[in-house]
Every structure is written in structure tokens, then in C-alpha cells.
Protein backbone atom coordinates (compact mmCIF):
# COMPACT_ATOMS: atom_id res chain seq x y z
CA UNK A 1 114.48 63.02 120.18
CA UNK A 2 111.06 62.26 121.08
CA UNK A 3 110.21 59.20 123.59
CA UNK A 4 107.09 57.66 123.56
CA UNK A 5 106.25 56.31 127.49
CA UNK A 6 105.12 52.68 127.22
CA UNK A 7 101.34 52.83 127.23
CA UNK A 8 101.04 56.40 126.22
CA UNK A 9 98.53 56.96 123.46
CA UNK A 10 100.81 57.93 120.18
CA UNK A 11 99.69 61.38 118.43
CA UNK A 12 99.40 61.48 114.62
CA UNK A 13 99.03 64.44 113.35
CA UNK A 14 95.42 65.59 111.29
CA UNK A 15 96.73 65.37 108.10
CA UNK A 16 98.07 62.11 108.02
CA UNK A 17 94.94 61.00 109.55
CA UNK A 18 93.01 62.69 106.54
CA UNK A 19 95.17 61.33 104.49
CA UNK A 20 95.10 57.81 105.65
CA UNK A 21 91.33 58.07 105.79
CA UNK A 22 91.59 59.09 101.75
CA UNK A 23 92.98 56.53 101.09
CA UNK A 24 91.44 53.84 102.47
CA UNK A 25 88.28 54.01 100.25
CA UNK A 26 89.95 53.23 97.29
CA UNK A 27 91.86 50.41 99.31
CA UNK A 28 88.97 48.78 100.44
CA UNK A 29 87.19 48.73 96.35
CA UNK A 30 90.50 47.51 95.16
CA UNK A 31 90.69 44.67 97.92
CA UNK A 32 86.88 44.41 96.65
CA UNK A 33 87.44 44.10 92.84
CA UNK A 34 90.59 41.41 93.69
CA UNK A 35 88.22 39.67 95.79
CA UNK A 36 86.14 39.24 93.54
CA UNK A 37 88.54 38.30 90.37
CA UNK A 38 89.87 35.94 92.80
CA UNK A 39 86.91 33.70 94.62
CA UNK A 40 84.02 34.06 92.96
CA UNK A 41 83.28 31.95 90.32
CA UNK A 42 81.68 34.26 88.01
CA UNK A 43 84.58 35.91 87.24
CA UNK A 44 86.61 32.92 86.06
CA UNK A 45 83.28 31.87 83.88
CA UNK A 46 83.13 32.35 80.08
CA UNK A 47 79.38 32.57 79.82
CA UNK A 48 78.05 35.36 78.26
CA UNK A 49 76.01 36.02 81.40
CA UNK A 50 78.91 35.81 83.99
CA UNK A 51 81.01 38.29 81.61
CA UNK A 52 77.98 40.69 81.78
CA UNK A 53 77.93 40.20 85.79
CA UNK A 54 81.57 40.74 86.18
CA UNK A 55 81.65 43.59 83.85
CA UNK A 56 78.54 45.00 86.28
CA UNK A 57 81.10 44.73 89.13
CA UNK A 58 84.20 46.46 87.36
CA UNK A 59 81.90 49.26 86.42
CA UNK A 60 80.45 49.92 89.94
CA UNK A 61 84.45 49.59 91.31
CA UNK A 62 85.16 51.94 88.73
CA UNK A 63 82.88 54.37 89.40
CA UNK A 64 82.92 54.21 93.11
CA UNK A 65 86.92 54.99 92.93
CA UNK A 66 86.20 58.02 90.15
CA UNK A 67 83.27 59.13 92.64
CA UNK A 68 85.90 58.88 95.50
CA UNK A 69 88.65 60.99 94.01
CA UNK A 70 86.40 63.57 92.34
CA UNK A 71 84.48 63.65 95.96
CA UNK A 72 87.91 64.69 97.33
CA UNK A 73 89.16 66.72 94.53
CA UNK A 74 86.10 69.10 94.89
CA UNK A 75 86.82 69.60 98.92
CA UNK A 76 90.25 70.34 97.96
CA UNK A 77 88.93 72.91 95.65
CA UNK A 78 86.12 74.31 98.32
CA UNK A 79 89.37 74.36 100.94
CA UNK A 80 91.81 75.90 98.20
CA UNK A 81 88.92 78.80 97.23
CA UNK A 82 87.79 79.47 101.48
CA UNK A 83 91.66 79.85 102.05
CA UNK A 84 91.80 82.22 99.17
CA UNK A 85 88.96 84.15 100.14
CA UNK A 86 90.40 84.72 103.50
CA UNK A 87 93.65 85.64 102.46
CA UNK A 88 91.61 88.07 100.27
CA UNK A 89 89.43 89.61 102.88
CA UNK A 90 92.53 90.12 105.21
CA UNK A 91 94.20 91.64 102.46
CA UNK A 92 91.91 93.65 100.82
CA UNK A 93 89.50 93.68 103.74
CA UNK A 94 85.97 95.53 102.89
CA UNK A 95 85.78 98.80 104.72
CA UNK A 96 83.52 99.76 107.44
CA UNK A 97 80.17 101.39 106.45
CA UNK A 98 81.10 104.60 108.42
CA UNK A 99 84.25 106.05 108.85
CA UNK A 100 84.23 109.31 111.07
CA UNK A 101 81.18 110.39 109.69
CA UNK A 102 81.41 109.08 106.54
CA UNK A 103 79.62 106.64 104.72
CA UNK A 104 81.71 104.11 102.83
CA UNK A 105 81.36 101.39 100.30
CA UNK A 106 83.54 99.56 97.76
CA UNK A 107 83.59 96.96 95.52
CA UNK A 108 86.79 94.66 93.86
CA UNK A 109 86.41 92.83 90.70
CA UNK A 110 89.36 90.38 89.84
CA UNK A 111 90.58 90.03 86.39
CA UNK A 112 91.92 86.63 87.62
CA UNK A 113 88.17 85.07 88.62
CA UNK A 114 90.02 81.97 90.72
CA UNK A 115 92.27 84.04 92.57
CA UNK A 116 89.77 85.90 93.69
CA UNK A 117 92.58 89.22 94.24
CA UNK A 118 94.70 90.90 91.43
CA UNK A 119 96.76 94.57 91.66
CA UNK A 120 94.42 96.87 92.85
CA UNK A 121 93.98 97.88 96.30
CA UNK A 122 92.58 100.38 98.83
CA UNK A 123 91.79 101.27 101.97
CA UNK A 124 90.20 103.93 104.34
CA UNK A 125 91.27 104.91 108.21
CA UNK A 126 89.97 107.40 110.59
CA UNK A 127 93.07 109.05 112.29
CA UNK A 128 94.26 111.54 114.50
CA UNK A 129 94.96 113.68 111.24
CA UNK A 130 91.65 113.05 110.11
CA UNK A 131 90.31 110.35 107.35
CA UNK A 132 92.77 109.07 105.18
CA UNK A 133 92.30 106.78 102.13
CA UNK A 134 94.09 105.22 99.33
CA UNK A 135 93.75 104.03 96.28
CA UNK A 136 96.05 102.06 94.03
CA UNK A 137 96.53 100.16 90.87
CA UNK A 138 99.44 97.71 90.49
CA UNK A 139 100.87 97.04 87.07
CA UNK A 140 100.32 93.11 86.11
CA UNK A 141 98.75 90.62 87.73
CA UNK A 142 99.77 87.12 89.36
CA UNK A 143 101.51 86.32 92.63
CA UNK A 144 103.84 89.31 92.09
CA UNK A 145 101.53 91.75 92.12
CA UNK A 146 99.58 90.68 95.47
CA UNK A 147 102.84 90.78 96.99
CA UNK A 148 103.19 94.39 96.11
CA UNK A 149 99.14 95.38 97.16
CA UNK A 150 100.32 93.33 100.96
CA UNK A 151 103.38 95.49 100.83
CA UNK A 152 101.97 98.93 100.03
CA UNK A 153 98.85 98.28 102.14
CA UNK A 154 100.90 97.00 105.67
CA UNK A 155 102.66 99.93 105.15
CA UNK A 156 99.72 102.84 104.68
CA UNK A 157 98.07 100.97 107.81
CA UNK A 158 100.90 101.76 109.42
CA UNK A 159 102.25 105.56 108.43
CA UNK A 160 98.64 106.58 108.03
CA UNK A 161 98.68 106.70 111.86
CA UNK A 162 101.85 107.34 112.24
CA UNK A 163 103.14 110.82 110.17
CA UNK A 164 101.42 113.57 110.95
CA UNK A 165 101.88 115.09 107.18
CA UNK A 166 100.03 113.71 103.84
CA UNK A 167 103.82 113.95 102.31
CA UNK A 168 105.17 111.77 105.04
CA UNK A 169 103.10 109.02 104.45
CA UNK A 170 103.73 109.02 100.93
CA UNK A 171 107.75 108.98 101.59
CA UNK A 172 106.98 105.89 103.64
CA UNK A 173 104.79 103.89 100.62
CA UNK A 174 107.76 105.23 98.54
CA UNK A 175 110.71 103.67 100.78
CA UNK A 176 108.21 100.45 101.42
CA UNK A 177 107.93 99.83 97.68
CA UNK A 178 111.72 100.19 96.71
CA UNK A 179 112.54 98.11 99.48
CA UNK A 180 109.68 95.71 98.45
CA UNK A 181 111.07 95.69 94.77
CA UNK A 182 114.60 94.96 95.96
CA UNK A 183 113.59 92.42 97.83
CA UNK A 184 111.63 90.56 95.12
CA UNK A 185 114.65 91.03 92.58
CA UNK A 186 116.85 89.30 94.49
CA UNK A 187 114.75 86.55 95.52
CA UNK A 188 113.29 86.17 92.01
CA UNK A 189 116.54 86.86 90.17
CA UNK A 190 114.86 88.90 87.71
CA UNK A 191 116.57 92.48 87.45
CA UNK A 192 113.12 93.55 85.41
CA UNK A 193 111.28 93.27 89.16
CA UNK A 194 112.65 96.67 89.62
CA UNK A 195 110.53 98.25 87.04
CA UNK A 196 107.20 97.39 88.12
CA UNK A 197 105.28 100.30 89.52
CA UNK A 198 102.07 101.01 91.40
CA UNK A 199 99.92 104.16 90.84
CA UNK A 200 98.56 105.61 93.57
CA UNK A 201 96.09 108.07 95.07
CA UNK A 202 96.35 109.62 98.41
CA UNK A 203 93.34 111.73 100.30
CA UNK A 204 92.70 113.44 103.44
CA UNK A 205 89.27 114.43 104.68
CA UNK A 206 89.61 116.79 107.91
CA UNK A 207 87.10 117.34 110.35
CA UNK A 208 85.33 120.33 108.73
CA UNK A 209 85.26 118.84 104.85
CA UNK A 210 88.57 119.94 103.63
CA UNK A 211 90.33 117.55 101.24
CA UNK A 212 94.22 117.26 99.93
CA UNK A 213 95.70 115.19 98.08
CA UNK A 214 98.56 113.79 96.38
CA UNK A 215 98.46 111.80 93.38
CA UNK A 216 101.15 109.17 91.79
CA UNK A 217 99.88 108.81 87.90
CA UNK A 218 96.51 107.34 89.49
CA UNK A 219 93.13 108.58 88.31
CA UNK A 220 91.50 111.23 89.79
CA UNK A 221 88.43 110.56 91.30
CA UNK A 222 84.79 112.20 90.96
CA UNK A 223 82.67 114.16 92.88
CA UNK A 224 78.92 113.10 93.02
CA UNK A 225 77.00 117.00 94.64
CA UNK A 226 73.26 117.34 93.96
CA UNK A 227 72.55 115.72 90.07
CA UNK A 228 76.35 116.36 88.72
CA UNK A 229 79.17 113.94 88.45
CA UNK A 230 82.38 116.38 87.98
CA UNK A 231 85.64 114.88 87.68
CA UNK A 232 88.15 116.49 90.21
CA UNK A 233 90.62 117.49 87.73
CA UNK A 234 94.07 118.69 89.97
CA UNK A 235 96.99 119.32 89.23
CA UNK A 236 99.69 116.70 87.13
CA UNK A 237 99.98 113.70 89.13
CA UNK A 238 103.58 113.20 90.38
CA UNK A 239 105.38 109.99 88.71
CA UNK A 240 103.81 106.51 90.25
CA UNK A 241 105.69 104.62 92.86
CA UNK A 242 108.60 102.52 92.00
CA UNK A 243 111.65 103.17 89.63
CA UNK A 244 110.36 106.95 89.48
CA UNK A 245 111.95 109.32 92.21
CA UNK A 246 109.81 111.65 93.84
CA UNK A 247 110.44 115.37 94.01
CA UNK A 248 112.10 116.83 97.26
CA UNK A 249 108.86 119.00 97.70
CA UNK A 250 105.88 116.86 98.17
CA UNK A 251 103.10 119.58 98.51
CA UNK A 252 99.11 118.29 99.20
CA UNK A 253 96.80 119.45 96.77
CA UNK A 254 94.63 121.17 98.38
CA UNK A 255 91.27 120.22 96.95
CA UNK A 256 88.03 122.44 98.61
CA UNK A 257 85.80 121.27 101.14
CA UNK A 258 83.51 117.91 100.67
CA UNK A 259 80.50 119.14 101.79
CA UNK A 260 77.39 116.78 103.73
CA UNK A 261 75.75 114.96 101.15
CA UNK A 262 78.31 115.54 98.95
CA UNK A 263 80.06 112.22 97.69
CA UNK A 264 83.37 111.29 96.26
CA UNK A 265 83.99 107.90 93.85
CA UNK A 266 87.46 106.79 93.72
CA UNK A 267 88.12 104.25 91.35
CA UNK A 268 91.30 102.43 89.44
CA UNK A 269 92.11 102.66 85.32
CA UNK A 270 90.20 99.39 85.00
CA UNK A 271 86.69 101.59 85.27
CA UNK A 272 87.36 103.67 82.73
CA UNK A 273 89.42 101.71 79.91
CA UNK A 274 86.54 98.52 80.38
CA UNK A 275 85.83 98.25 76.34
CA UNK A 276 82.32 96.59 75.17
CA UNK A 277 82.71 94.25 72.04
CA UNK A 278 82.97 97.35 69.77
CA UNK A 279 85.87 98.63 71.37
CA UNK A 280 84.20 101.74 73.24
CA UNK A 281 85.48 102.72 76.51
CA UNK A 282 82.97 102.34 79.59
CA UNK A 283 81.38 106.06 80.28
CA UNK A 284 82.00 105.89 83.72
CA UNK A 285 81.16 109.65 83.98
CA UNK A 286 78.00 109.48 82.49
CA UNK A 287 77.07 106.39 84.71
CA UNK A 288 78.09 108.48 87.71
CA UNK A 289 76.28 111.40 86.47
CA UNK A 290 72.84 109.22 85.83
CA UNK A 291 73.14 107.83 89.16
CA UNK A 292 73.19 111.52 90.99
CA UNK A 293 70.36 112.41 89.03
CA UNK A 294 68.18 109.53 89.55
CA UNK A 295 69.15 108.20 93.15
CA UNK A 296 70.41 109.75 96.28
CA UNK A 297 74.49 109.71 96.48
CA UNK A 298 74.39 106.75 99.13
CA UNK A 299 77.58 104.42 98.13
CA UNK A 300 75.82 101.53 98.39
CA UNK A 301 73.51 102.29 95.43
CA UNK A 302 76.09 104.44 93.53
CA UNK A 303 78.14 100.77 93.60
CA UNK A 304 75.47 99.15 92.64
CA UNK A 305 74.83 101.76 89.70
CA UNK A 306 78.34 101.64 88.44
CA UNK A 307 78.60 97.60 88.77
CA UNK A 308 75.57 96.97 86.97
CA UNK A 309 76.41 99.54 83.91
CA UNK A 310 79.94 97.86 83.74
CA UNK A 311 79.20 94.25 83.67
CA UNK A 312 76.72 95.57 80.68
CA UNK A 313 78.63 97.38 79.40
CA UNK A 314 81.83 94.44 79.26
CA UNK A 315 79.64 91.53 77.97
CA UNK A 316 82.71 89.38 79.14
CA UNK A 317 84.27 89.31 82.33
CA UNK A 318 86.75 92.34 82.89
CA UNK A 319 90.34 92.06 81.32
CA UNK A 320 91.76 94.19 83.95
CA UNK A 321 91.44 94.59 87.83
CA UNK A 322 88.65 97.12 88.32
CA UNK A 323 88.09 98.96 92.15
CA UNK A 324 85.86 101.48 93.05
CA UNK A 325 85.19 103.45 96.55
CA UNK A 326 82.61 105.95 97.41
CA UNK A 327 82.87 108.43 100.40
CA UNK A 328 79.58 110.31 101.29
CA UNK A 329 79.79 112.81 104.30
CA UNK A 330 77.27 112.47 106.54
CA UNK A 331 78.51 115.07 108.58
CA UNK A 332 75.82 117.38 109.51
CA UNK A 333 78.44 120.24 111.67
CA UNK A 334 80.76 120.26 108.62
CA UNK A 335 80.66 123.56 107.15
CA UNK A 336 83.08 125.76 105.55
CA UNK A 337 84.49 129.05 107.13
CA UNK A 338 81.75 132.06 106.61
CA UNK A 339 84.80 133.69 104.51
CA UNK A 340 85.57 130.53 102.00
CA UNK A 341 84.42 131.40 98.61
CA UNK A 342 81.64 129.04 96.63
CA UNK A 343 84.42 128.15 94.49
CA UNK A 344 86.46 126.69 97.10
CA UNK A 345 83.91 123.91 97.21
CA UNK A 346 85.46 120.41 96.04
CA UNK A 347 84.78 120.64 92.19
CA UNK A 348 86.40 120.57 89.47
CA UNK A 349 86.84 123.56 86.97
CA UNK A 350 84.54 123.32 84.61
């Protein structure tokens, strides 16, 4: 139990104070409008022109107290969105503009406009082993899925540093999202948890340009080298993350060398299958392609590029999470060996 020494000042804590605060606006035009009703003549008068006086009053008591609570409904909404947008940037936090030599940009648009944050996520971290990234795409939207981007992410934040393989740190987003999905079934009591999956893309960008990857039923991204936007077409993707099992063998892909100036665009399905009010898919290759041949590869105007042709292209806001990430090497050292073949440059077959 808590004593209070005689004399000693008596905390209360901020809210109730806020609260208390709230609520004695009202209090005070209430205690107004009885005073009123109750001692001023005017109010007990049937004259036309004491009626139109003590209707005068009620309105102004009636709008002070509708002022007063929308006044406070709209900080609630200003403190509800700024808490949002910080769970949002810790979650999904923007990535630095260089990574290891790399320049970096991305860009999140929310299906879900008031949350701010839907399924998608990604994220990009210079290691020991060299830059890795990811990219994902969670299936549905809502609370559920957030959960699963905060689960997926902690955990690539975590092994990307950690396992010194590409396969490794896919094991570890594979045991973090059955666990994760386990977890949420039982809590939820909803056995159809446990079929919820999350696509994702896994890349890593060594010292001297060379890029693997492994690929869970995610898109694969394009490559943006002098005026040509080619997809990078690798093998099948393995099945996405969740009710699927993995094979035993988890080999990288190995993808070529990303030479300097040479730019990569990740991006989830929400890019691609964006449909315009006829129905048409978005021609997110074309946009890419248009963008090499008329600006430099920089991200930040690439983004920009893409953005602008999409929200065109939609009319409406976007139906489904969309996320896109560029990676430009800046390296100037990067080169590959004297013996690697032109073809072993990271493109895709045409």
C-alpha cells in the first residue's frame, strides 16, 4: 500500500489530469446554460423577444460544447495518426541513402490509407557477408498481417548478421514464421491462421558486384543497366513461407555481377497487378524501361518515375499494398574477374 506523508504534495497521474481538464469545459457551459435557465429572468419570460434571447444563449452553449468535443476529437485523431506513424517508421523504417556503396531508396504505399502500414515489407543491411536485403509481401491485410511483417522483419535484422550462409538466414525467417503462425492460432483460436503465407525475396550483394539469391514465390526484381529495364528472370521460386516446407537443399541463385551504375528495382505483386479503370495491368517494365532511357538510374528519381506512372495509371487509390526498392552501385573498384564472361553480368536471358 501506498502512504501519503501528511503535507506531501499528492501525484495524479497525466492522464487523469487531461482528462479532468476535458472535462471541465463542458462542466463549466452546462453550469452556464443552468445558470442561466435558473436566475435570469429572460429565460422564464414568454415574450417573443426573451424566447429569441434565450434561444441565442442555448445556441452559443450548444455550439461551444460541439466545438469542445470536436476540438478534442481531432487531437485524439492527430495523437492516434503520430502514434501510427511511429509505429510505422520503426517498423518499416526508410532505409539509409547508402548502404556499403550503394545507393538506396524506397517507397511504401498502404492499401489501408489510415493505418498508414499493410503486408509488405523490406529492408536492407550492410554485413560482414556483404549487403543483404529483403523483400516481402504478406497475404491480407489488417492487424494480422503487421504482426507477421514485425515478425519476419525482427527476425532478418537479426540472422542477417548472424548466419554466415544466404540459406541460413532463410531457415531462420522459415522457423520465425511457423513459430509466429502458431503462436497467432492459438491466441486467435482460428486454426485457418496457419495458412497464411508471406512471399519473399532474399539478395546478397558482395563486395565485388556478385549477387545470389533465393526466392519464396516473390517477384523477381529488374535490372535498370544503361537505357534497358530487363527483368531478372531465375530460376522457379521455391514455395513462400508458411504452411509450405522448404527443400533440404537451399542453394543461392547465383545471379552475375551488379555492375557500378548498374541498378536493381525490387518491388512486391502490388506493382505489377495495379489495374486502371479498364482493367489493364500497370506496365511496370515499360515504366522502368522509360525511366533508364530518359534519366540517370539514381533511385530517387527511378521512385519518383515509377510512383508518378502508378498513381496515373490507378486513378483510385491502390487496392493492394504496393513496395518498391532500388539499389544503384556506386562502387567505383567493383569489377568482375578479367576471366568472367559478358554474360555473367546480372541480366536476364533475353
Amino acid at each position: 500500500m501506498i502512504r501519503f506523508k501528511p503535507g506531501a504534495s499528492r501525484w495524479a497521474p497525466p492522464r487523469l489530469l487531461s482528462r479532468a481538464f476535458s472535462l471541465s469545459v463542458p462542466v463549466a457551459w452546462g453550469a452556464t446554460a443552468v445558470a442561466y435557465r435558473m436566475t435570469c429572468p429572460l429565460a422564464r419570460d414568454d415574450a417573443l423577444g426573451a424566447r429569441l434571447v434565450s434561444s441565442a444563449v442555448l445556441c452559443t452553449v450548444v455550439t461551444g460544447l460541439v466545438m469542445h468535443v470536436r476540438g478534442g476529437l481531432l487531437r485524439e485523431l492527430r495523437r492516434a495518426r503520430s502514434i501510427a506513424e511511429a509505429a510505422r517508421s520503426a517498423l518499416l523504417r526508410p532505409p539509409p541513402p547508402r548502404v556499403d556503396g550503394l545507393a538506396v531508396a524506397a517507397v511504401h504505399l498502404s492499401a489501408d490509407r489510415e493505418a498508414g502500414i499493410g503486408g509488405d515489407l523490406y529492408e536492407v543491411i550492410a554485413t560482414e557477408h556483404g549487403v543483404r536485403v529483403v523483400i516481402g509481401d504478406v497475404r491480407g491485410h489488417g492487424p494480422g498481417a503487421v504482426r507477421t511483417v514485425a515478425a519476419v522483419l525482427g527476425c532478418f535484422r537479426e540472422a542477417a548478421h548472424d548466419e554466415a550462409e544466404l540459406a541460413g538466414v532463410l531457415r531462420r525467417l522459415e522457423r520465425a514464421m511457423a513459430r509466429h503462425l502458431r503462436e497467432r492460432a492459438t491466441a486467435e483460436s482460428d486454426p485457418a491462421v496457419t495458412e497464411e503465407f508471406v512471399t519473399v525475396l532474399l539478395l546478397e550483394i558482395l563486395p565485388d558486384g556478385e549477387v545470389r539469391a533465393l526466392n519464396c514465390g516473390h517477384p523477381w526484381p529488374h535490372l535498370l543497366t544503361g537505357a534497358r529495364a530487363e527483368p531478372l528472370a531465375g530460376t522457379d521460386p521455391l514455395p513462400p513461407l508458411g504452411p509450405f516446407p522448404l527443400p533440404a537443399e537451399l542453394p543461392p541463385v547465383p545471379c552475375g555481377h551488379l555492375l557500378p551504375g548498374d541498378a536493381l528495382v525490387l518491388h512486391t505483386d502490388g506493382a505489377e497487378e495495379a489495374r486502371d479503370r479498364e482493367g489493364r495491368f500497370f506496365p511496370l517494365r515499360d515504366v522502368l524501361a522509360e525511366a533508364a532511357r530518359t534519366r540517370p538510374s539514381a533511385p530517387g528519381p527511378v521512385l519518383h518515375t515509377v510512383l508518378t506512372a502508378l498513381l496515373r495509371h490507378s486513378a483510385d487509390p491502390p487496392k493492394d499494398d504496393v513496395a518498391l526498392l532500388v539499389l544503384r552501385n556506386e562502387r567505383h573498384t567493383c569489377r568482375p574477374a578479367p576471366d568472367l564472361p559478358e554474360k555473367a553480368r546480372l541480366r536476364a536471358p533475353r
